[in-house]
C-alpha atoms as a PDB file:
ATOM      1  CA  UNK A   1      25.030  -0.327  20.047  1.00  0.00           C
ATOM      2  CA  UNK A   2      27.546  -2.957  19.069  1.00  0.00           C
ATOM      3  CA  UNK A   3      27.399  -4.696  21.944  1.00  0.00           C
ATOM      4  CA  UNK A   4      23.757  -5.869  21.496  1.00  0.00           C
ATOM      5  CA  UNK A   5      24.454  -6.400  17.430  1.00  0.00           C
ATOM      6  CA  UNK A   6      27.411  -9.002  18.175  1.00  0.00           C
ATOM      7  CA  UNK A   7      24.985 -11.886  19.650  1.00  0.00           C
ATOM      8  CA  UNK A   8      22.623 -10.926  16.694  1.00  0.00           C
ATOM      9  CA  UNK A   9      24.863 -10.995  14.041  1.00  0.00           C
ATOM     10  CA  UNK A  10      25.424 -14.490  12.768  1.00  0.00           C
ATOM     11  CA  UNK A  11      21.565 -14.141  12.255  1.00  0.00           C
ATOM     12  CA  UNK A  12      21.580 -10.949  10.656  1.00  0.00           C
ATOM     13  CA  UNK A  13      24.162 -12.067   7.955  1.00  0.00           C
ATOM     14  CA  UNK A  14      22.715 -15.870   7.343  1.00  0.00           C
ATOM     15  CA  UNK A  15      19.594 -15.127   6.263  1.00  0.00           C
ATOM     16  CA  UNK A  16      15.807 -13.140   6.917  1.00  0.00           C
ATOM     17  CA  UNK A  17      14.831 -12.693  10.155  1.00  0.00           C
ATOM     18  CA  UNK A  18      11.700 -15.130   9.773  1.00  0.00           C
ATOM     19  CA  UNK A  19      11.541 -18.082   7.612  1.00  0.00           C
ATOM     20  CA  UNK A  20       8.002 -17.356   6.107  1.00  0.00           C
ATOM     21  CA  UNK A  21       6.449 -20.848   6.852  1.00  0.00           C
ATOM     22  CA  UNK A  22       3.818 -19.654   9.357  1.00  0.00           C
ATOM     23  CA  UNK A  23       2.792 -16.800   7.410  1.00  0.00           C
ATOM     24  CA  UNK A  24       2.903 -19.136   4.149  1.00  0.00           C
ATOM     25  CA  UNK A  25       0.955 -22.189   5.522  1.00  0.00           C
ATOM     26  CA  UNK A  26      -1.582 -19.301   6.814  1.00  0.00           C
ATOM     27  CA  UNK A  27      -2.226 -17.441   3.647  1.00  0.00           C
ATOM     28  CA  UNK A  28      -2.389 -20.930   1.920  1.00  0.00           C
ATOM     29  CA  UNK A  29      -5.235 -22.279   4.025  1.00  0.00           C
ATOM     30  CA  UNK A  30      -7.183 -19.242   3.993  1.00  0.00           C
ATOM     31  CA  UNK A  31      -7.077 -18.284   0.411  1.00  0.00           C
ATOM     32  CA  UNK A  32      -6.874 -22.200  -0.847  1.00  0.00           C
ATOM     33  CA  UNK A  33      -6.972 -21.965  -4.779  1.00  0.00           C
ATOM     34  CA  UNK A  34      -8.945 -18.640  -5.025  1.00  0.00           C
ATOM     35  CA  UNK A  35      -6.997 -16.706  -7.884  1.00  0.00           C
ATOM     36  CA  UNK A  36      -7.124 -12.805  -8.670  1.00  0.00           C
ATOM     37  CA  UNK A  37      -9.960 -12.437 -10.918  1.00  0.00           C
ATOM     38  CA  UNK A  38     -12.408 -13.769  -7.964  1.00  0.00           C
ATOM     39  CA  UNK A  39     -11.828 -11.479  -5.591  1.00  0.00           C
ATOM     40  CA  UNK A  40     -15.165  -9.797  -4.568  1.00  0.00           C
ATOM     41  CA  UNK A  41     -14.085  -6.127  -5.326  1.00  0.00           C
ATOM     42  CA  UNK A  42     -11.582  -5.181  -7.524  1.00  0.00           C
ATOM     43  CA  UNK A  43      -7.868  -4.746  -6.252  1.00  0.00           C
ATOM     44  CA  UNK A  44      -4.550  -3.723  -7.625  1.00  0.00           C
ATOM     45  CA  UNK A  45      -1.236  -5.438  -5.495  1.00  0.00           C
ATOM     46  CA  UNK A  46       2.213  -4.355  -6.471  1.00  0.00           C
ATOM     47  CA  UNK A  47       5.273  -6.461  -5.794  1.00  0.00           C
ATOM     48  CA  UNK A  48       8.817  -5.806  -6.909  1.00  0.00           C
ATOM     49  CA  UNK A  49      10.778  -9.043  -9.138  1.00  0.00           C
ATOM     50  CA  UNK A  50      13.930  -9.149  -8.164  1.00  0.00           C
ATOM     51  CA  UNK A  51      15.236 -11.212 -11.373  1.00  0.00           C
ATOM     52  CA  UNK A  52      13.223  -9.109 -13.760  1.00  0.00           C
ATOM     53  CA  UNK A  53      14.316  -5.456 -11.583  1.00  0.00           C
ATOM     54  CA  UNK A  54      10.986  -4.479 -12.182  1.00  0.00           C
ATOM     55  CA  UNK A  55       7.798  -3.748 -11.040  1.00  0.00           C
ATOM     56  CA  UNK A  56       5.058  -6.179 -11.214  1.00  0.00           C
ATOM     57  CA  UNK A  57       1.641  -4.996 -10.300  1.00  0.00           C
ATOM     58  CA  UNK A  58      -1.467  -7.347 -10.016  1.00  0.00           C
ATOM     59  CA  UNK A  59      -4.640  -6.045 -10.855  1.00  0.00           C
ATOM     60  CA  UNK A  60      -7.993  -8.172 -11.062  1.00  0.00           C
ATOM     61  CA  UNK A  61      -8.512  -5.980 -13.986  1.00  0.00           C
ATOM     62  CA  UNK A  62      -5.696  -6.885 -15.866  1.00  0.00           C
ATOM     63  CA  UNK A  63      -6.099 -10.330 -15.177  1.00  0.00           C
ATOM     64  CA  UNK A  64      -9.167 -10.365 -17.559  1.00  0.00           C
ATOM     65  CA  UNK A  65      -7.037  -9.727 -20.215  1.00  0.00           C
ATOM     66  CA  UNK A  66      -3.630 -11.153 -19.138  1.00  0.00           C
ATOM     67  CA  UNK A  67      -4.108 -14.456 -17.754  1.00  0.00           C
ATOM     68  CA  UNK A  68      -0.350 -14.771 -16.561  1.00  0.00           C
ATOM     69  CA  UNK A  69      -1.333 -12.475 -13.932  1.00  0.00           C
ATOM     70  CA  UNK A  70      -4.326 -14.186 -12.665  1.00  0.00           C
ATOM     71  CA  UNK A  71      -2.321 -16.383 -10.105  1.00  0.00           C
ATOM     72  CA  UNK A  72      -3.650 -17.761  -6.858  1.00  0.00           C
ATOM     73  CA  UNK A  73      -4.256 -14.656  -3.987  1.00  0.00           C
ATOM     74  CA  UNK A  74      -1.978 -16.700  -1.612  1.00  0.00           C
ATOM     75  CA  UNK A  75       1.136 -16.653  -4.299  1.00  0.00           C
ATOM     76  CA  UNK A  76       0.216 -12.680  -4.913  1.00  0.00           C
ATOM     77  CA  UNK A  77      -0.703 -11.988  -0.857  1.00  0.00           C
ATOM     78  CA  UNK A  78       2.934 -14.130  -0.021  1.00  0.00           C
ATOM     79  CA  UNK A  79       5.008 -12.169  -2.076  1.00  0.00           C
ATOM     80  CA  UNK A  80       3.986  -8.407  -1.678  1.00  0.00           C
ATOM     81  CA  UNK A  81       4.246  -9.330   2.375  1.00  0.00           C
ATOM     82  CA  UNK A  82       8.158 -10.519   1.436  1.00  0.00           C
ATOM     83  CA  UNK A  83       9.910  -7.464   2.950  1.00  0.00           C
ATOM     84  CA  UNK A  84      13.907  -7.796   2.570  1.00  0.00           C
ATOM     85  CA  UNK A  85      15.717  -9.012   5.571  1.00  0.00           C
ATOM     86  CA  UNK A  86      12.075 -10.033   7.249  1.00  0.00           C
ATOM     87  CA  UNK A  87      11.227 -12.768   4.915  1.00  0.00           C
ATOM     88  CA  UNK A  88      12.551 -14.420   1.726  1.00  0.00           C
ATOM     89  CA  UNK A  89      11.700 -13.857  -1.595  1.00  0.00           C
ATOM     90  CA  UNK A  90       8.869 -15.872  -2.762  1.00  0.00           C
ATOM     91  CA  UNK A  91       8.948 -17.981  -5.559  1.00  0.00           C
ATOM     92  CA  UNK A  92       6.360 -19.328  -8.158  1.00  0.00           C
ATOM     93  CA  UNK A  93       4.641 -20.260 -11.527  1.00  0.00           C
ATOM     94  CA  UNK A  94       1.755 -19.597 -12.940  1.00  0.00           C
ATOM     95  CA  UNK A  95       0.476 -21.491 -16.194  1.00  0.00           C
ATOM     96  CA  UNK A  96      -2.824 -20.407 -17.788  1.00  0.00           C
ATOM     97  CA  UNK A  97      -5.251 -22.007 -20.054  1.00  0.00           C
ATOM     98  CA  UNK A  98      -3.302 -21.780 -22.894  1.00  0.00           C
ATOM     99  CA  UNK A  99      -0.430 -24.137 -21.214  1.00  0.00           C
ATOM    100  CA  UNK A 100       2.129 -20.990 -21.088  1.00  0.00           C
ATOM    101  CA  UNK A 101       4.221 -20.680 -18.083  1.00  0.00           C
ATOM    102  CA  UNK A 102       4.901 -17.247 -15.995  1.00  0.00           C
ATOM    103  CA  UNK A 103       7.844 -17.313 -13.260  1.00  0.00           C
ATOM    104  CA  UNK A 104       7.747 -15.017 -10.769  1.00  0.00           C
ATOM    105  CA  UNK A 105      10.467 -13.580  -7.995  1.00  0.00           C
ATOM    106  CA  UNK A 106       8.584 -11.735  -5.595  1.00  0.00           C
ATOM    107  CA  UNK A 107       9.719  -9.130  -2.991  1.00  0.00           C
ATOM    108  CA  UNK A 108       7.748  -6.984  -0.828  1.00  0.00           C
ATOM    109  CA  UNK A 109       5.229  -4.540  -2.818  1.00  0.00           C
ATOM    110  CA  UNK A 110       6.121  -1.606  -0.603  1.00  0.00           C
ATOM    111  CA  UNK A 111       9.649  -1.711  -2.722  1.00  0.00           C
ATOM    112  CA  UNK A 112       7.617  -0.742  -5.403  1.00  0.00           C
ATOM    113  CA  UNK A 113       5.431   1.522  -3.988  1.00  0.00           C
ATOM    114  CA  UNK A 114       5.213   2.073  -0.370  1.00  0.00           C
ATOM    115  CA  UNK A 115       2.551   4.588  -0.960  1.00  0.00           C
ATOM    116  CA  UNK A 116       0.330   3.045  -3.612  1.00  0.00           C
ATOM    117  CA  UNK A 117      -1.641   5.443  -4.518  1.00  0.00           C
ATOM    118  CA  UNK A 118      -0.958   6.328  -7.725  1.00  0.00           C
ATOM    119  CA  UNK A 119      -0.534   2.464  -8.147  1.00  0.00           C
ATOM    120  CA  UNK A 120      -4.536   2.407  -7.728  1.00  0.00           C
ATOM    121  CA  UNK A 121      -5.472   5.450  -9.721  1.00  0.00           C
ATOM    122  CA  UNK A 122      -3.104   4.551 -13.004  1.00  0.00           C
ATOM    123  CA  UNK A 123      -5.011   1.213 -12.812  1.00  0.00           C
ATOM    124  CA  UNK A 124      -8.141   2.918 -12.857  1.00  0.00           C
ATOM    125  CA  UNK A 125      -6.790   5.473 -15.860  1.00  0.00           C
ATOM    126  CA  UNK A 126      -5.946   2.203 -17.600  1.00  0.00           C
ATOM    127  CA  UNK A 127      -9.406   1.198 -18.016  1.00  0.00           C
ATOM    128  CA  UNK A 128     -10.677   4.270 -18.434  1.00  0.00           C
ATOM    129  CA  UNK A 129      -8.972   4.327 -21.275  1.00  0.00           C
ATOM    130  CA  UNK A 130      -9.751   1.051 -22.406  1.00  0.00           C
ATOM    131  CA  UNK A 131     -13.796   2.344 -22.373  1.00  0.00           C
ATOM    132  CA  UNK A 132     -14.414  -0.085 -19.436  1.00  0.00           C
ATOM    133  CA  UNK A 133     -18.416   0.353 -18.708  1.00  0.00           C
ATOM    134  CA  UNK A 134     -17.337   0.281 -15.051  1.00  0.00           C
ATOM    135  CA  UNK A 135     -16.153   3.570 -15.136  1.00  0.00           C
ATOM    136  CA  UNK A 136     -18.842   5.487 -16.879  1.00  0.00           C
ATOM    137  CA  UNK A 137     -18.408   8.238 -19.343  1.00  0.00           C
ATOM    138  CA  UNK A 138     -15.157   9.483 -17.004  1.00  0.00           C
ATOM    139  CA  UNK A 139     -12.286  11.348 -19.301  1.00  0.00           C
ATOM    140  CA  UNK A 140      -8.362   9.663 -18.447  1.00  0.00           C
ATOM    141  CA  UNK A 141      -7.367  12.520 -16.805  1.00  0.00           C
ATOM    142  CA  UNK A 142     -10.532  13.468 -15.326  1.00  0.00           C
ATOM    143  CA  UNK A 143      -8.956  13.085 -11.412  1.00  0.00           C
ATOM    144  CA  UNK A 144     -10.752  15.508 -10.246  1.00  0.00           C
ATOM    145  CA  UNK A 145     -13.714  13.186 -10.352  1.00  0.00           C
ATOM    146  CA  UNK A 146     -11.868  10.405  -8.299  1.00  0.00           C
ATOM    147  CA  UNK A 147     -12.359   9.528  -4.332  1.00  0.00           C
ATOM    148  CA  UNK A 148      -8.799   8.517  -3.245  1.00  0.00           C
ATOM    149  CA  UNK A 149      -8.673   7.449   0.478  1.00  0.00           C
ATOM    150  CA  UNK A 150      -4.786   6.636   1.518  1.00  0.00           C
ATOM    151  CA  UNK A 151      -4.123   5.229   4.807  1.00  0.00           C
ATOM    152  CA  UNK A 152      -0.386   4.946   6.009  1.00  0.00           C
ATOM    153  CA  UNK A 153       0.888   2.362   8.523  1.00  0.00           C
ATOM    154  CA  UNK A 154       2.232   4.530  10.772  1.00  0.00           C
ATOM    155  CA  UNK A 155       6.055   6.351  11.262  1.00  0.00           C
ATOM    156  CA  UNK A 156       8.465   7.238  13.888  1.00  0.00           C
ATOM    157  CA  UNK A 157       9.029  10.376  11.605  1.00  0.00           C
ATOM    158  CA  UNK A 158       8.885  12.864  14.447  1.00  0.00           C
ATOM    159  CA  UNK A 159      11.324  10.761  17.262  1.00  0.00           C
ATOM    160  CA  UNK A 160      14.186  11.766  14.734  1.00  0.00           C
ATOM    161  CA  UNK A 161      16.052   8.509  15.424  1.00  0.00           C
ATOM    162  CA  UNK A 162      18.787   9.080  12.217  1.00  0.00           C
ATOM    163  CA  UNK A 163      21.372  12.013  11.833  1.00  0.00           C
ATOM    164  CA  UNK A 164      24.186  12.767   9.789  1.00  0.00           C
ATOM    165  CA  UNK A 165      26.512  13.071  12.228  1.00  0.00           C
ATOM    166  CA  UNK A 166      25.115   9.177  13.739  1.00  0.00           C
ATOM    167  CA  UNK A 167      25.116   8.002  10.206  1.00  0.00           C
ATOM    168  CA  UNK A 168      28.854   9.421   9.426  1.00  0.00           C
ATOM    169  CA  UNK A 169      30.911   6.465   9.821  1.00  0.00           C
ATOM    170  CA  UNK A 170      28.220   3.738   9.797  1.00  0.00           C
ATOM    171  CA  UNK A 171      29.391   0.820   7.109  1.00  0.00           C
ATOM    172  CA  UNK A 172      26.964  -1.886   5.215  1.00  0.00           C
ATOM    173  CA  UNK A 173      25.844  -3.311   8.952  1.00  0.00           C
ATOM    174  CA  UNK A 174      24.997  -0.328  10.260  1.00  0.00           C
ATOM    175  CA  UNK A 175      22.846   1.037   7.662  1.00  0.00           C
ATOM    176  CA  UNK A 176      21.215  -2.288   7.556  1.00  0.00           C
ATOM    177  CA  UNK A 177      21.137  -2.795  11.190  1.00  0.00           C
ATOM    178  CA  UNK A 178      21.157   0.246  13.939  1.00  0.00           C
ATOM    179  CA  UNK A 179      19.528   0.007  17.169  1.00  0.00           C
ATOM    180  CA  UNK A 180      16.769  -2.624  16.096  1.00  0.00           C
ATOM    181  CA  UNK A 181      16.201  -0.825  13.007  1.00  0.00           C
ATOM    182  CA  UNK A 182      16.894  -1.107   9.341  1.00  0.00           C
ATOM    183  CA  UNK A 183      17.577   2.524   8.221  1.00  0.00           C
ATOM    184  CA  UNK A 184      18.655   1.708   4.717  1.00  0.00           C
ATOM    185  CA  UNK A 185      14.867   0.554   4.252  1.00  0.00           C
ATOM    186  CA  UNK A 186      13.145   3.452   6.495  1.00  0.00           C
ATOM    187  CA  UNK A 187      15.108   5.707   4.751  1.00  0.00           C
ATOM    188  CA  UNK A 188      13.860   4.526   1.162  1.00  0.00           C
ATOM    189  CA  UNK A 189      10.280   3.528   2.187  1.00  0.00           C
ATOM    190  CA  UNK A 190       9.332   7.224   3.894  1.00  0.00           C
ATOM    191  CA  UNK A 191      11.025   8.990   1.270  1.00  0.00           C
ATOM    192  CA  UNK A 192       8.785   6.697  -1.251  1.00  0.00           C
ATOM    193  CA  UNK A 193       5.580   7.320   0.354  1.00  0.00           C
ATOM    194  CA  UNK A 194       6.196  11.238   1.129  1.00  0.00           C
ATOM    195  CA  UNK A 195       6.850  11.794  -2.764  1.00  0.00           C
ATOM    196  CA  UNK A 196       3.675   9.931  -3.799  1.00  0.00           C
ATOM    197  CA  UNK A 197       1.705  11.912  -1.074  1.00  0.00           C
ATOM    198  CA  UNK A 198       3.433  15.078  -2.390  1.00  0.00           C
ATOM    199  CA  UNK A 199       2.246  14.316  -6.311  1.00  0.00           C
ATOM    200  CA  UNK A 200      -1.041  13.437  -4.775  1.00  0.00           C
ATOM    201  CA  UNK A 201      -1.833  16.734  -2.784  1.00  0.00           C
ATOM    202  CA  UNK A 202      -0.715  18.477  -5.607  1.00  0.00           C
ATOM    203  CA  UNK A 203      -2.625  16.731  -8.281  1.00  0.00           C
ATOM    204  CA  UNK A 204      -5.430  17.535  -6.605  1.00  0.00           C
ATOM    205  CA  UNK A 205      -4.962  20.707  -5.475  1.00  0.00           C
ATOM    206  CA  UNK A 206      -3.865  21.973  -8.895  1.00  0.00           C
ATOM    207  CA  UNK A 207      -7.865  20.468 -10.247  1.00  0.00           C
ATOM    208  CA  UNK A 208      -9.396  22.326  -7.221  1.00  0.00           C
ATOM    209  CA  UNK A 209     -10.507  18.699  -5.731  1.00  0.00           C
ATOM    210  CA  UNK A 210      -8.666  18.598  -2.223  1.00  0.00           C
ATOM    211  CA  UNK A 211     -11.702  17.635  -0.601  1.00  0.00           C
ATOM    212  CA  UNK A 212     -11.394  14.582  -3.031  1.00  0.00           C
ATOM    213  CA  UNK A 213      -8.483  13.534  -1.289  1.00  0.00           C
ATOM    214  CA  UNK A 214      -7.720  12.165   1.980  1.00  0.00           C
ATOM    215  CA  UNK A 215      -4.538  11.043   3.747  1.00  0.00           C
ATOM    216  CA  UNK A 216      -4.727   9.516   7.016  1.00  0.00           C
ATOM    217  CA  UNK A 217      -2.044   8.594   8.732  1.00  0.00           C
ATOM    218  CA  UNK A 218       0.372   9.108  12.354  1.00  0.00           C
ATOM    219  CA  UNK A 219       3.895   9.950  12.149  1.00  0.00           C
ATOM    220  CA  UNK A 220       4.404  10.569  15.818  1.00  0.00           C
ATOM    221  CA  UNK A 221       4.969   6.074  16.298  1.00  0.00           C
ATOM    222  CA  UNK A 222       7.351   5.872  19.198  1.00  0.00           C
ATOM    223  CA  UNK A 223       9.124   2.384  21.131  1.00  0.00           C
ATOM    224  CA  UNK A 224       6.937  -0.754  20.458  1.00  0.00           C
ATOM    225  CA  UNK A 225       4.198   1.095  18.359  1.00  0.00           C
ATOM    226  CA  UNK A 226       6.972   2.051  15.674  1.00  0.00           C
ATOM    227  CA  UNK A 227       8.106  -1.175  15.269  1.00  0.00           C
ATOM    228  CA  UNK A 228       7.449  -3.237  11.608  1.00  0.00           C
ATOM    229  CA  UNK A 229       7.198  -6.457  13.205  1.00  0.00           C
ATOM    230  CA  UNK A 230       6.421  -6.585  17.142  1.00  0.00           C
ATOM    231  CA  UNK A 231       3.041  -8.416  17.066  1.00  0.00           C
ATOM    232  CA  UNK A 232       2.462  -9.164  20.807  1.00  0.00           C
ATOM    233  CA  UNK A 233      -1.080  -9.544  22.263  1.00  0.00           C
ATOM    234  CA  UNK A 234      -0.267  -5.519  24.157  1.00  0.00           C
ATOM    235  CA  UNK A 235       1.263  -3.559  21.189  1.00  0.00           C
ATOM    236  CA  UNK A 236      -1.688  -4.794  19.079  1.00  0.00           C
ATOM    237  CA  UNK A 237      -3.610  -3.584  21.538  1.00  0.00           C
ATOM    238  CA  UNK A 238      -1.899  -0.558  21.643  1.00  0.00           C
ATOM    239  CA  UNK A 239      -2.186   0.178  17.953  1.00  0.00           C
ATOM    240  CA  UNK A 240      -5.982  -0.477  17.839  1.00  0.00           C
ATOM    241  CA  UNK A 241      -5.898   2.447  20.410  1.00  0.00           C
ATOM    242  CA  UNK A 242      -3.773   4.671  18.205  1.00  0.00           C
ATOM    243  CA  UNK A 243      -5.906   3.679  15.072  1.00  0.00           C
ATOM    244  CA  UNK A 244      -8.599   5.242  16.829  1.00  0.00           C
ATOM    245  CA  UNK A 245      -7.045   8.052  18.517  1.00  0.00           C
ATOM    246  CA  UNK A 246      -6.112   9.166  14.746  1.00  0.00           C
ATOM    247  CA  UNK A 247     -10.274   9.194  13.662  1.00  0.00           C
ATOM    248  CA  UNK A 248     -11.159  11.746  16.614  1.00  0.00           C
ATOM    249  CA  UNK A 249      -7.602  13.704  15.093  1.00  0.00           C
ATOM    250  CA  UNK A 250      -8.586  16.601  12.475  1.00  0.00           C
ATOM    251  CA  UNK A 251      -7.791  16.116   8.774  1.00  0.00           C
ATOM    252  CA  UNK A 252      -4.755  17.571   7.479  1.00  0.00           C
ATOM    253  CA  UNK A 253      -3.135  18.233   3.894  1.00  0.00           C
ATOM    254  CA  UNK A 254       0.287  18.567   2.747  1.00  0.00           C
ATOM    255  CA  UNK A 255       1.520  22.254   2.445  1.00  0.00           C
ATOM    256  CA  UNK A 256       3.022  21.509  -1.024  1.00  0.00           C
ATOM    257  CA  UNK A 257       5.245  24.759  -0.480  1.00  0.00           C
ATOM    258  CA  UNK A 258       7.067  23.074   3.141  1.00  0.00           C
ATOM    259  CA  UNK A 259       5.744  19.916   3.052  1.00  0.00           C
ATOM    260  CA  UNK A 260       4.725  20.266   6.552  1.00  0.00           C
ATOM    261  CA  UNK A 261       1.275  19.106   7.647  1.00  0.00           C
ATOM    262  CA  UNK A 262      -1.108  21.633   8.378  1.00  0.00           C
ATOM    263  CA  UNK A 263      -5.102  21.367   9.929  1.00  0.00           C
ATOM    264  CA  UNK A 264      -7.817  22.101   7.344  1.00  0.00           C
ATOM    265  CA  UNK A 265      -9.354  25.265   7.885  1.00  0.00           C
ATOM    266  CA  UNK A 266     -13.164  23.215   8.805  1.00  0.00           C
ATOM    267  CA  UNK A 267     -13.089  21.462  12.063  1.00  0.00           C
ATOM    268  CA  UNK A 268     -13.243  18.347  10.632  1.00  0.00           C
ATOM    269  CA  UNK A 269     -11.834  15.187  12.083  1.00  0.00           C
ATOM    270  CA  UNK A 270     -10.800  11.697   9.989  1.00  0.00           C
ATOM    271  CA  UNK A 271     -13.622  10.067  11.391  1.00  0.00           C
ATOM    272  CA  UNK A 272     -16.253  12.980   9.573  1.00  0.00           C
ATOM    273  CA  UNK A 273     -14.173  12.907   6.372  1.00  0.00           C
ATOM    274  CA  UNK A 274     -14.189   8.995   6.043  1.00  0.00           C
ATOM    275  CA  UNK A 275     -18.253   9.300   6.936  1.00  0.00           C
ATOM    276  CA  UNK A 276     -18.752  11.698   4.222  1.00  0.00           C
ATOM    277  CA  UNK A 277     -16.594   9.876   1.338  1.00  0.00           C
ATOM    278  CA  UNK A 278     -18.374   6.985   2.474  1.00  0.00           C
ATOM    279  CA  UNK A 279     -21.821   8.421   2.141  1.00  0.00           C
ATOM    280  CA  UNK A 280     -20.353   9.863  -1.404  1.00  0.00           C
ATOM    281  CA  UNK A 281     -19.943   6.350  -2.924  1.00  0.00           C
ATOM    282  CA  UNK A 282     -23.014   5.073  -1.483  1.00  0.00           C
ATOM    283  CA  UNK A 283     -24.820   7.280  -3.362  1.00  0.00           C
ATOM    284  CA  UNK A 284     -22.816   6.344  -6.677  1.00  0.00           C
ATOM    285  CA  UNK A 285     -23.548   2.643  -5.818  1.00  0.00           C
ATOM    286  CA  UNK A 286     -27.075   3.207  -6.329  1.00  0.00           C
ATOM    287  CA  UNK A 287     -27.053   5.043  -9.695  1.00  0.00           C
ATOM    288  CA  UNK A 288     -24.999   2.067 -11.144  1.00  0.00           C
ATOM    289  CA  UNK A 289     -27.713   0.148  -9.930  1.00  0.00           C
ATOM    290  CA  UNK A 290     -30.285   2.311 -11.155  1.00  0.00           C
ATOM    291  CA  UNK A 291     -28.463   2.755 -14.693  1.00  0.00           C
ATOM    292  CA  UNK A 292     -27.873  -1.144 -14.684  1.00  0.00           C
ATOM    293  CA  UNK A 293     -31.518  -2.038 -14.406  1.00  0.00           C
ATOM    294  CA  UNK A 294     -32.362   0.363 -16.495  1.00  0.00           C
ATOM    295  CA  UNK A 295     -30.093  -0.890 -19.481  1.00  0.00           C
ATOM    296  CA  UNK A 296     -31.013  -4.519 -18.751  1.00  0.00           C
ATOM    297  CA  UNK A 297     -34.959  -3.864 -18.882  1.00  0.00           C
ATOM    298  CA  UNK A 298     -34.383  -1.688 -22.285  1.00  0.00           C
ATOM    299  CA  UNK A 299     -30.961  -2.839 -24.299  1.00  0.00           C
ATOM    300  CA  UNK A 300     -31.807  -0.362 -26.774  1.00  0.00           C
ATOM    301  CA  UNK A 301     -30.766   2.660 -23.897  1.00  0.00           C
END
């Protein structure tokens, strides 16, 4: 209520709630000078730039071929974790080989997508259609040979904290600030990620290839567990107990008629599912390898 927003308020309206430094220094001694294109698997980040008012999305593949966007992983890591009103914006430059500067305004990636799903599988249709070996003989909109495993951070969807009557005569404070909550974000990041999981489930429902497609997540967050920022020594705990109560829960899919999540009709729990996709790629692994050898003892295949 107002009474426990007047004490916080000078803070609220002078700046983030954390200054960054920790998490900065952190990132910085951990990932040193290591830029995008070494990573050890290949990754796509997306950030938001608040000068440009666009999207920018780092992918170690398109750093190959755009050496602006092969910046240090600290610089990329720092600014998709910038989340308005947690942290500040995070500024930098990158120059490449050919001298040429890139600036760079960074806010947190989950502006851009808090769901980044499709993020991952347009930068995968990118190369496809650039030929890139990696992907094999795969068409661009061949989806329905993709593996797409999303996993959500968690919601307080089902508490129901927001209603219209509430929200009737809140002003700019309150729909930044209600209750220890920020509900102009919550608001814009669920309704993000339900709309990308909604395209998703019915991309690949419409190819036949649901079982290509897993969502795991828990909407049911309540107190301490729901909240974006509460990293105590017992609610990490706590989620690390959630995080495996949801493997032993049974997969569900999107009815794309209600939206509602419904159990599949096998008995299968997130913990089976994640076993068998991972059991799926493992097998794919090896025929790379197998087709790799094969190419390298006889070029002429």
């Amino acid at each position: 209520g107002l009474a426990a927003l007047l004490p916080k308020l000078p803070k609220l309206l002078s700046g983030p709630k954390y200054d960054g430094k920790y998490l900065r220094n952190l990132l910085s001694n951990l990932l040193g000078e290591t830029k995008l294109h070494q990573t050890i698997t290949n990754v796509v980040i997306p950030t938001f730039d608040m000068k440009k008012l666009q999207p920018t999305i780092f992918s170690s593949y398109q750093a190959l071929f755009d050496p602006s966007l092969d910046a240090k992983l600290s610089d990329i890591c720092i600014g998709t974790s910038a989340a308005p009103t947690f942290f500040p914006p995070h500024y930098f430059s990158n120059e490449d080989s050919q001298g040429k500067t890139s600036e760079f305004h960074l806010v947190d990636g989950g502006v851009t997508a808090s769901n980044p799903t499709l993020v991952a599988m347009t930068a995968v249709t990118k190369q496809i259609v650039k030929n890139n070996p990696d992907m094999g003989k795969l068409k661009p909109l061949g989806y329905d040979k993709f593996l797409v495993i999303s996993i959500g951070t968690g919601s307080t969807k089902k508490v129901e904290k927001y209603s219209a009557k509430k929200a009737a005569k809140w002003g700019i404070i309150s729909w930044l600030y209600d209750d220890g909550s920020t509900p102009i974000l919550d608001i814009t990041m669920e309704s993000s990620r339900d709309m990308i999981h909604f395209h998703s489930s019915v991309l690949f429902k419409a190819l036949q290839s649901e079982d290509k497609y897993l969502r795991i997540d828990d909407d049911t967050l309540d107190g301490d567990a729901g909240s974006t920022d509460l990293a105590t020594k017992s609610n990490l705990e706590n989620l690390v107990k959630i995080g495996e109560k949801v493997l032993k829960n049974r997969v569900v899919h999107m009815n794309i008629d209600t939206g509602a999540y419904e159990p599949i009709p096998e008995n299968v729990t997130n913990e089976e599912e994640l076993k068998r996709f991972a059991k799926i790629l493992s097998e794919e692994r090896k025929l790379r390898r197998m087709r790799s050898e094969t190419v390298t003892k006889d070029p002429s295949n």
